[in-house]
PDB file of N, CA and C in Angstrom:
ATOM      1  N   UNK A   1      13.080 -20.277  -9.187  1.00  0.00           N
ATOM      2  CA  UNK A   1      13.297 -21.631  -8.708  1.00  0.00           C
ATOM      3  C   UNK A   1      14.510 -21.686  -7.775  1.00  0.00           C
ATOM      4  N   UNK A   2      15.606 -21.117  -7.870  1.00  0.00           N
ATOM      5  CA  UNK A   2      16.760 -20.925  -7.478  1.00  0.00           C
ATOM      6  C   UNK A   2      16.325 -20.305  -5.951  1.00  0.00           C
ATOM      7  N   UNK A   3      15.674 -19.301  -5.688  1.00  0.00           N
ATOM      8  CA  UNK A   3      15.140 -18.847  -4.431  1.00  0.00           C
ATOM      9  C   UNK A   3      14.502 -19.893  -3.410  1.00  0.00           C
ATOM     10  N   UNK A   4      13.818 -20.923  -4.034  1.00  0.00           N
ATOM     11  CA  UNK A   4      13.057 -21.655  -3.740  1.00  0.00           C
ATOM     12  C   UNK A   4      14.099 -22.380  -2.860  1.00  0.00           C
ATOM     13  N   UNK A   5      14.588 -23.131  -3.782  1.00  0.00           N
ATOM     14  CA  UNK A   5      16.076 -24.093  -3.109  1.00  0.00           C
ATOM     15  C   UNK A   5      16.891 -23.442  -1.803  1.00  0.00           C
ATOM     16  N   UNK A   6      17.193 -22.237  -1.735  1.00  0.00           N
ATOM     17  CA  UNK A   6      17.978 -21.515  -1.009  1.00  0.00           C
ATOM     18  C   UNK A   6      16.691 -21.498   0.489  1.00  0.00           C
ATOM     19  N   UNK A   7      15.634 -21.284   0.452  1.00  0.00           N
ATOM     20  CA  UNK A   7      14.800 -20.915   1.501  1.00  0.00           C
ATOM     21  C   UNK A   7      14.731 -22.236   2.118  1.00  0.00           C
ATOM     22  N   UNK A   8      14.583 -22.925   1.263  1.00  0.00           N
ATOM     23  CA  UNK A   8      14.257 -24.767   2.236  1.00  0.00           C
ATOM     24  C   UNK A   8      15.370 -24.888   2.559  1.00  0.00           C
ATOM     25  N   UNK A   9      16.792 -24.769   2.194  1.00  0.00           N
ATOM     26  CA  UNK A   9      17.979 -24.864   3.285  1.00  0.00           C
ATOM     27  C   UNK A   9      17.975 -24.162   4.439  1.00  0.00           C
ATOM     28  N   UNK A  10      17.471 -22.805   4.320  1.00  0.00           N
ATOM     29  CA  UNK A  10      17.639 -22.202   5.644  1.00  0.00           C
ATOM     30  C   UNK A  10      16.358 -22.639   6.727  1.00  0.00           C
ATOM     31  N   UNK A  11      15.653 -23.016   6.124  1.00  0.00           N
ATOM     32  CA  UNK A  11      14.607 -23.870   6.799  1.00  0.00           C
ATOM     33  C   UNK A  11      14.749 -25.176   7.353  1.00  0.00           C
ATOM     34  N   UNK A  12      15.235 -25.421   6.772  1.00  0.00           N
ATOM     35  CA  UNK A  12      16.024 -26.818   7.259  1.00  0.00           C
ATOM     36  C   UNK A  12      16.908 -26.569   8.095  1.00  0.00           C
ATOM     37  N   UNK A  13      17.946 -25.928   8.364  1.00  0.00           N
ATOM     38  CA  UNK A  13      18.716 -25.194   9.363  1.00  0.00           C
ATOM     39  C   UNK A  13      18.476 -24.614  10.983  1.00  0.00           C
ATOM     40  N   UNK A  14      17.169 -23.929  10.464  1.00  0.00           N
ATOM     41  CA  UNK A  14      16.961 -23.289  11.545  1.00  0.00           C
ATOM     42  C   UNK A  14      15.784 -24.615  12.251  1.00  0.00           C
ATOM     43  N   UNK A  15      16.005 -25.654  12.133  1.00  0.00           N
ATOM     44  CA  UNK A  15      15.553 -26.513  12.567  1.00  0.00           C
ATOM     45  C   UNK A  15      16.305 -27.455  13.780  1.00  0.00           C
ATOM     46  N   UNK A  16      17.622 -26.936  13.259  1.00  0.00           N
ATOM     47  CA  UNK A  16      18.685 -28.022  13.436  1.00  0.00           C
ATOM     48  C   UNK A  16      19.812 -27.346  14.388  1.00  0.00           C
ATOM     49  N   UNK A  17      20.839 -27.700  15.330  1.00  0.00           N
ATOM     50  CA  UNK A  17      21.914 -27.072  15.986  1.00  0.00           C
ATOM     51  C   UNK A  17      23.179 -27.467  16.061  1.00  0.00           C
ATOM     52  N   UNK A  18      23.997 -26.826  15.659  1.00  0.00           N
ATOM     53  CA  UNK A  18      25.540 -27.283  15.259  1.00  0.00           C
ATOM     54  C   UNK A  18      25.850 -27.645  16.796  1.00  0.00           C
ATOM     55  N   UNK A  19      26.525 -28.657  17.163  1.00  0.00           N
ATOM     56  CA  UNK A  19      27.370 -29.342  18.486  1.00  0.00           C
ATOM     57  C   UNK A  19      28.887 -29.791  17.894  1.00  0.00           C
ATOM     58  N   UNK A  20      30.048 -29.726  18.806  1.00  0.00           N
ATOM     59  CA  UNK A  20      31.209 -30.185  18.419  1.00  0.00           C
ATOM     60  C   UNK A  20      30.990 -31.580  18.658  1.00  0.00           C
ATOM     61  N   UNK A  21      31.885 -32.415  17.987  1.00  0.00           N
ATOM     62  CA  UNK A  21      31.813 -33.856  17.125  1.00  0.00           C
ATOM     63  C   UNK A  21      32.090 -34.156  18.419  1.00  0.00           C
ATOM     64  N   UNK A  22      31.636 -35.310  19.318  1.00  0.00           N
ATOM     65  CA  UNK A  22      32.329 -35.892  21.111  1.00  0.00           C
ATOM     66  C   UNK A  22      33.210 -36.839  20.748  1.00  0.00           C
ATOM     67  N   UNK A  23      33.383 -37.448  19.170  1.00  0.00           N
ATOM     68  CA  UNK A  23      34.291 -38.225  19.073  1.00  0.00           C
ATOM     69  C   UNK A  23      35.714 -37.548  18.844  1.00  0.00           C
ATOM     70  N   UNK A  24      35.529 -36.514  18.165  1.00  0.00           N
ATOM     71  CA  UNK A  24      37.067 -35.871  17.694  1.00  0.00           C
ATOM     72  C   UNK A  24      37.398 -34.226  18.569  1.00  0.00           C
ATOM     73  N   UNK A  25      36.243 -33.973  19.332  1.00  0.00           N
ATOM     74  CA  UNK A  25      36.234 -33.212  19.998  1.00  0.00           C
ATOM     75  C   UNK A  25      36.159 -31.901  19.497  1.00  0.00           C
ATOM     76  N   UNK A  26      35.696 -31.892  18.059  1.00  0.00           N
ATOM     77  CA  UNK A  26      35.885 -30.801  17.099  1.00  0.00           C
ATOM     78  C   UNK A  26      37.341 -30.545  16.476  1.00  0.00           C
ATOM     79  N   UNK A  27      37.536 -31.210  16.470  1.00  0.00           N
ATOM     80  CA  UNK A  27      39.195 -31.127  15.841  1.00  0.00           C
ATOM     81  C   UNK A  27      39.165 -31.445  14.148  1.00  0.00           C
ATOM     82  N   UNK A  28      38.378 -32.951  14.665  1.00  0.00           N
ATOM     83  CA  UNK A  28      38.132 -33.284  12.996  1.00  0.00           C
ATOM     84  C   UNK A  28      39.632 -34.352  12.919  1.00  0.00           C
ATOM     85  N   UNK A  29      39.937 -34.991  14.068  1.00  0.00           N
ATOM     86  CA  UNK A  29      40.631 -36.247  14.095  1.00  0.00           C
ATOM     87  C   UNK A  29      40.454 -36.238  15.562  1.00  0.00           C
ATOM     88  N   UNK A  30      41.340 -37.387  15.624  1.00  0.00           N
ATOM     89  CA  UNK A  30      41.634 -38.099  16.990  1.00  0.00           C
ATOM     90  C   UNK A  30      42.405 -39.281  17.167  1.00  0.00           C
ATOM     91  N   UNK A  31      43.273 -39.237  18.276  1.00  0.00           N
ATOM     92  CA  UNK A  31      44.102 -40.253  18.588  1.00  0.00           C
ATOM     93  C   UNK A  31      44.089 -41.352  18.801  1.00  0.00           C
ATOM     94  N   UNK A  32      44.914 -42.309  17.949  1.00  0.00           N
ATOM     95  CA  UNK A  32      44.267 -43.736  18.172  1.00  0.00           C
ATOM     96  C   UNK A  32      45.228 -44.231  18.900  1.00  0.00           C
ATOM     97  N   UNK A  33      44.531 -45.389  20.109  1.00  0.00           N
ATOM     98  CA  UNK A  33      45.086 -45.712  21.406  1.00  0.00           C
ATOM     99  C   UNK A  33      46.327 -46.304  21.046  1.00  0.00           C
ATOM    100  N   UNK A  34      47.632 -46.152  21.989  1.00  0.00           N
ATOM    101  CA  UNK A  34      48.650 -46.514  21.417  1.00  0.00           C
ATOM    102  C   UNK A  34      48.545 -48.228  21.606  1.00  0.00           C
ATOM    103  N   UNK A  35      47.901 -48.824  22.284  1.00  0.00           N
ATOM    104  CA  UNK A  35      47.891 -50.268  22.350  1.00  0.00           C
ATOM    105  C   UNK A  35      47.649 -50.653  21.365  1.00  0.00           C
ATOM    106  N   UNK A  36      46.705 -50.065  20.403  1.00  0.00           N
ATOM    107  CA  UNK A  36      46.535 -50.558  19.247  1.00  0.00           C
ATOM    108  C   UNK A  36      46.937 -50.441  18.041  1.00  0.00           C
ATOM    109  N   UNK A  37      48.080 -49.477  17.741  1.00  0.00           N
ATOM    110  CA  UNK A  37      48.538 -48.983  16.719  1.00  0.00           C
ATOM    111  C   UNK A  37      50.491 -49.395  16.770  1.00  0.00           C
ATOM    112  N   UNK A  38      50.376 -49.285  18.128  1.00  0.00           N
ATOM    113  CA  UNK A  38      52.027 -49.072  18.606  1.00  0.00           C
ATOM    114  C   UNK A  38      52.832 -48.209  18.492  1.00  0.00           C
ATOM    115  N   UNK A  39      52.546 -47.166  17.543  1.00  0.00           N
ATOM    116  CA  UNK A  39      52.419 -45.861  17.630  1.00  0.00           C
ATOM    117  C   UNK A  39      51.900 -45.000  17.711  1.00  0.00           C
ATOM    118  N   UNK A  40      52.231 -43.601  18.042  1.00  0.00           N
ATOM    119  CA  UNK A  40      51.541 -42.614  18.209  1.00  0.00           C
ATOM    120  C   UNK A  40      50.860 -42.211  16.414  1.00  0.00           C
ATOM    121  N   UNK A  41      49.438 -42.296  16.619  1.00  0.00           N
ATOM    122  CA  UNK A  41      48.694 -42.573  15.232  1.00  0.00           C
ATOM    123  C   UNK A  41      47.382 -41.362  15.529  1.00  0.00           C
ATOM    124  N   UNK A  42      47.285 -40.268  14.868  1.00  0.00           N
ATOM    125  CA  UNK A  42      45.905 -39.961  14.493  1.00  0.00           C
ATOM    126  C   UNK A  42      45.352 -40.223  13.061  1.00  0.00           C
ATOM    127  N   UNK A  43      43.479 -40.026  13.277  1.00  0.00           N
ATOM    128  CA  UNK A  43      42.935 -41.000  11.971  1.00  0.00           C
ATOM    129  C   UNK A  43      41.710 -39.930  11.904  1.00  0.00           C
ATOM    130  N   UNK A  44      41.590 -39.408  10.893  1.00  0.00           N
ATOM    131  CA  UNK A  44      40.281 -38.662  10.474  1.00  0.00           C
ATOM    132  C   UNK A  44      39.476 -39.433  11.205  1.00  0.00           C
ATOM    133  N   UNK A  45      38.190 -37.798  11.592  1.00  0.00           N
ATOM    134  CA  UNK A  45      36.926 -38.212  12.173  1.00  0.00           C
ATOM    135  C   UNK A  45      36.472 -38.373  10.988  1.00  0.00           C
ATOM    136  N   UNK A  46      35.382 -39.818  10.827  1.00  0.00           N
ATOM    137  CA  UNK A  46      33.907 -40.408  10.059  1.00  0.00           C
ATOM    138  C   UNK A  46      32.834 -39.880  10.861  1.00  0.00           C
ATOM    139  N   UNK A  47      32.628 -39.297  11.529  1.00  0.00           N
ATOM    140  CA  UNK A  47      30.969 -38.914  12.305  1.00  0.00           C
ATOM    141  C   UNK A  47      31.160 -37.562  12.112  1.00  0.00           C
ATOM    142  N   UNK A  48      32.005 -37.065  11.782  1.00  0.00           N
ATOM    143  CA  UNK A  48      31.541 -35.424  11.632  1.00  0.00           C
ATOM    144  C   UNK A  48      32.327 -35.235  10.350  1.00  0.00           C
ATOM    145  N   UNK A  49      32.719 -36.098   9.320  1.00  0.00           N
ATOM    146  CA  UNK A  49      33.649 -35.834   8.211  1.00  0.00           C
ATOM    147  C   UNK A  49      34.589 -34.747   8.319  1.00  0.00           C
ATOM    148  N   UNK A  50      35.212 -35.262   8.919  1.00  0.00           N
ATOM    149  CA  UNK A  50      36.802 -34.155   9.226  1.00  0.00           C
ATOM    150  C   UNK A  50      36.041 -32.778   9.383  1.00  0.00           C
ATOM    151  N   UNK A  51      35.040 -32.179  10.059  1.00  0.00           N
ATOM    152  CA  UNK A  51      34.757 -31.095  10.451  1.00  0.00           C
ATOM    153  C   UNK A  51      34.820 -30.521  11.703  1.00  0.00           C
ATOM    154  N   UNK A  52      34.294 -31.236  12.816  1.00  0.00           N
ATOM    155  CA  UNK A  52      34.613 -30.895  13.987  1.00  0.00           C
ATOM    156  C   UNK A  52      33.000 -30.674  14.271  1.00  0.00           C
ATOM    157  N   UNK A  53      32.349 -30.473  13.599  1.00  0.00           N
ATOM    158  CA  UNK A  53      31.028 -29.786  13.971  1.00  0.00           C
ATOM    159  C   UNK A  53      29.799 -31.253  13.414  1.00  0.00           C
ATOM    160  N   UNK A  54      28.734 -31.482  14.266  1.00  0.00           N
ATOM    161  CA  UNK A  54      27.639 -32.139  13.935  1.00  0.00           C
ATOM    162  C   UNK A  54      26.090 -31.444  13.827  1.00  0.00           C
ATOM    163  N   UNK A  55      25.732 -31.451  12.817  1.00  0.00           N
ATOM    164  CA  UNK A  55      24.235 -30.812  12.984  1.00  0.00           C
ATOM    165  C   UNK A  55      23.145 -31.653  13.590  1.00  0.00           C
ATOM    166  N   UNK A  56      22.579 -31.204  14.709  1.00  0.00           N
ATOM    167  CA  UNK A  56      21.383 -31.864  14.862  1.00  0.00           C
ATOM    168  C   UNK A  56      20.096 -31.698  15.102  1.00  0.00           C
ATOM    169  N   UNK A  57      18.651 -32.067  15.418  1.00  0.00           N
ATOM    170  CA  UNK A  57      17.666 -31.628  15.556  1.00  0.00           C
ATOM    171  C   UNK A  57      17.636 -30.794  16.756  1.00  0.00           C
ATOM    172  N   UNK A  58      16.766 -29.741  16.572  1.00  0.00           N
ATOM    173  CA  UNK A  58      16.964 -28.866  17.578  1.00  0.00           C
ATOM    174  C   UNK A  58      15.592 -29.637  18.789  1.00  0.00           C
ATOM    175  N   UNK A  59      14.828 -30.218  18.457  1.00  0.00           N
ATOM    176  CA  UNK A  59      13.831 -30.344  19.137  1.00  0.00           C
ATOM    177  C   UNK A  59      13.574 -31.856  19.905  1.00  0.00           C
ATOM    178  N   UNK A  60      15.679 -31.959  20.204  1.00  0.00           N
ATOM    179  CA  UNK A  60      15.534 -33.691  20.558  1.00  0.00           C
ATOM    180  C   UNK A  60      16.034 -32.981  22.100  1.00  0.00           C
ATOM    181  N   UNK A  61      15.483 -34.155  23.159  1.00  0.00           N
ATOM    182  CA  UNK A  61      15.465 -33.645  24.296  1.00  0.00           C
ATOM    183  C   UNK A  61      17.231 -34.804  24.905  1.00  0.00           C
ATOM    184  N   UNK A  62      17.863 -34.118  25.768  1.00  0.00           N
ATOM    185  CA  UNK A  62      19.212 -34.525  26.158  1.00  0.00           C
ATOM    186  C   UNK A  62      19.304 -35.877  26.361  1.00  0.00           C
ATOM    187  N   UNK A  63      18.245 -37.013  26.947  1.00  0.00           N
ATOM    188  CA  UNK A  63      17.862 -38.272  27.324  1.00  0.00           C
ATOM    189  C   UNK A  63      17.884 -39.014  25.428  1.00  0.00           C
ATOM    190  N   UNK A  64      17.439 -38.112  24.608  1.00  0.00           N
ATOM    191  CA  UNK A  64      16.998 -39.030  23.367  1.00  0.00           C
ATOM    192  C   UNK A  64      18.403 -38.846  22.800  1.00  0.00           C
ATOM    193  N   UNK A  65      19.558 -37.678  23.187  1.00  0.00           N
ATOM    194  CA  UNK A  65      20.857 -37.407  22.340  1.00  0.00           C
ATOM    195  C   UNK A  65      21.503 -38.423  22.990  1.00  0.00           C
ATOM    196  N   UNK A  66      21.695 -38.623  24.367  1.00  0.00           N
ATOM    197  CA  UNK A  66      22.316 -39.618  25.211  1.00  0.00           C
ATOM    198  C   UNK A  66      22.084 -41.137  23.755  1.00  0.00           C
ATOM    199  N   UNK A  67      20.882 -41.204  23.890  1.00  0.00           N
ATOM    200  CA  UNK A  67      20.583 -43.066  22.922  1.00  0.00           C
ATOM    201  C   UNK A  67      21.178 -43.098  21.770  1.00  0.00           C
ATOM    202  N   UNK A  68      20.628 -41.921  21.303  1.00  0.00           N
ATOM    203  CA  UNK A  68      21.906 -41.413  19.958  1.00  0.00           C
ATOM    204  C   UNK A  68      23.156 -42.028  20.311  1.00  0.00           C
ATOM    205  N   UNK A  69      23.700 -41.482  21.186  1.00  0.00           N
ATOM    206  CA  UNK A  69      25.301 -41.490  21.145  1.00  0.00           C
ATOM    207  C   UNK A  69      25.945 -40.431  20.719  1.00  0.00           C
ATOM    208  N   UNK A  70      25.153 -38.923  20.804  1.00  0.00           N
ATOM    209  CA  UNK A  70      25.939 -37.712  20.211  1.00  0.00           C
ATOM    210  C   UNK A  70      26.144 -37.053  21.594  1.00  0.00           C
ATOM    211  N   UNK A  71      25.775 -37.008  22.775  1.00  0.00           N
ATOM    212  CA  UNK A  71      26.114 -36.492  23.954  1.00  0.00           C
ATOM    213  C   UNK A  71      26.299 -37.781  24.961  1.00  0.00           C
TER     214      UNK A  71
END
């Protein structure tokens, strides 16, 4: 059963393609504008959970990532 579980992840994977986060630039934060903070402030990325990296479908064409909002 344990095999089972492990194969549908990598199946699931090889479906999919790691891109750096465009909000945090792969950093896994980012700077928040000083107009709005009044200081110099960074704030964890929420769209890639402090990773830097986003997984996505491999079989979405650049026009459908654009609507997304991931490119």
């Amino acid at each position: 059963m344990r095999k089972q579980k492990n194969m549908a992840t990598k199946t699931e994977k090889r479906n999919k393609i790691k891109i750096f986060c465009p909000k945090c630039k792969g950093n896994g934060f980012y700077r928040v504008p000083y107009h709005q903070a009044k200081e110099e402030v960074h704030a964890q990325c929420d769209d890639c959970e402090r990773t830097g990296e986003l997984w996505i479908e491999d079989n979405l064409e650049p026009q459908e990532l654009r609507e997304k909002g991931v490119i």
